[in-house]
Structure formats: C-alpha cells, structure tokens
Protein backbone atom coordinates (compact mmCIF):
# COMPACT_ATOMS: atom_id res chain seq x y z
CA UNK A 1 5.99 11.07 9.81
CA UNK A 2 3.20 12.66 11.36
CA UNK A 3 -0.30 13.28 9.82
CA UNK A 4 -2.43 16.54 11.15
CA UNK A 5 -6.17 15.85 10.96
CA UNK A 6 -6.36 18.82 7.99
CA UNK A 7 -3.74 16.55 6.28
CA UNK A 8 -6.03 13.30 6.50
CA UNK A 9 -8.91 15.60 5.87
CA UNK A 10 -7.45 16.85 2.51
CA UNK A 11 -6.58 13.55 1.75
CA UNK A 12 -9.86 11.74 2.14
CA UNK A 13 -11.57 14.34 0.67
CA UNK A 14 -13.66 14.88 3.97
CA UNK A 15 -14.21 17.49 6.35
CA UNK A 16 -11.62 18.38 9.28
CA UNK A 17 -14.72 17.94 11.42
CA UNK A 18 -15.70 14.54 9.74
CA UNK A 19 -12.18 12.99 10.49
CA UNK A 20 -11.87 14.40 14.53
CA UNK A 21 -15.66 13.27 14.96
CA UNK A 22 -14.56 9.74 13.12
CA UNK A 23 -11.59 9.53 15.61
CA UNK A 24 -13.40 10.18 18.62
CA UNK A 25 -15.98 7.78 18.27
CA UNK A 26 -13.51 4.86 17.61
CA UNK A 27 -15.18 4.89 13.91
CA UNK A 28 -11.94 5.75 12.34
CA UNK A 29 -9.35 2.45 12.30
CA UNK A 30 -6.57 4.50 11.48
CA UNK A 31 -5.80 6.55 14.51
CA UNK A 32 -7.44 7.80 17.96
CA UNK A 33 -8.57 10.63 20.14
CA UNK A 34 -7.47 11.35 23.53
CA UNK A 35 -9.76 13.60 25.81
CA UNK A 36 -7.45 16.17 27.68
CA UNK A 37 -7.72 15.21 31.25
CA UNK A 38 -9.97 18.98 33.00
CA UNK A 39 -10.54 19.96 29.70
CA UNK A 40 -13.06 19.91 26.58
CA UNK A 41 -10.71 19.52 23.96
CA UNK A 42 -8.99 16.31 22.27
CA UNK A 43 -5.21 15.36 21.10
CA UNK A 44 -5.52 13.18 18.10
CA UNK A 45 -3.20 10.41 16.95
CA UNK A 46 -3.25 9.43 13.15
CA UNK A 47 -0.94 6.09 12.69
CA UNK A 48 0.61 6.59 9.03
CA UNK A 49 0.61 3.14 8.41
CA UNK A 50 -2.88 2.52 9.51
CA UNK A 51 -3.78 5.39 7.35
CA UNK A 52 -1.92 4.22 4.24
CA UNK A 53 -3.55 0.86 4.21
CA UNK A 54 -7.00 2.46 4.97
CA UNK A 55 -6.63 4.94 1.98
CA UNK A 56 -5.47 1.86 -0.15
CA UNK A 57 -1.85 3.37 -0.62
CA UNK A 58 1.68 3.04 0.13
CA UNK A 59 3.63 4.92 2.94
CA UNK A 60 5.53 6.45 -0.26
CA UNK A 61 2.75 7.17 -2.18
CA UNK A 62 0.88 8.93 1.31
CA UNK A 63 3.94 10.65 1.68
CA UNK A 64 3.96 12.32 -1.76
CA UNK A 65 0.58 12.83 -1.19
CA UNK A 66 1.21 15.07 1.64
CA UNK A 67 3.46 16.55 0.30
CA UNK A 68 1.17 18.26 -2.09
C-alpha cells in the first residue's frame, strides 16, 4: 500500500503543506523526505504501518480509511 501526502493529509485532518513540512524536518515518525539530488524539490516516503500506529488504527481500518 502506498500513502500520498494528500492521503495522510485528509486523514489527519491537516494541511498537505503541514504533513511535507512535518516530514522534512524529521518531526513526522511515520515516514521521511528525501531532497532530490540538483534540485529544490522532495520525494516523500509515508510507511503505512508507521502511519497506522501513529493515527491509533489498524492497517485495515487505514486502509478503509483511504479508501474513502
């Protein structure tokens, strides 16, 4: 499964811009940012798992969530 950052967004209930700042700055312990190497922008790596347990959930219930 794989979790976009408007995905973890909608499901926190936060801004898209709240969750890439969060990742970048190592606030976030569900995932990670990745500078592109000549470049400005960032990749982004949300672990599910990590996710789940930081939203208080189940993979399942995440899932359905997404879903949604």
């Amino acid at each position: 499964m794989k979790i976009t950052i408007k995905e973890a967004a909608r499901v926190l209930e936060r801004s898209e811009q709240f969750v890439r700042i969060g990742l970048q700055r190592n606030l976030l312990p569900f995932g990670f940012a990745m500078k592109r190497t000549g470049a400005r922008k960032f990749d982004y790596f949300i672990n599910p798992s990590q996710f789940a347990a930081y939203c208080g959930v189940t993979l399942a219930d995440l899932e359905g969530r997404l879903k949604t």
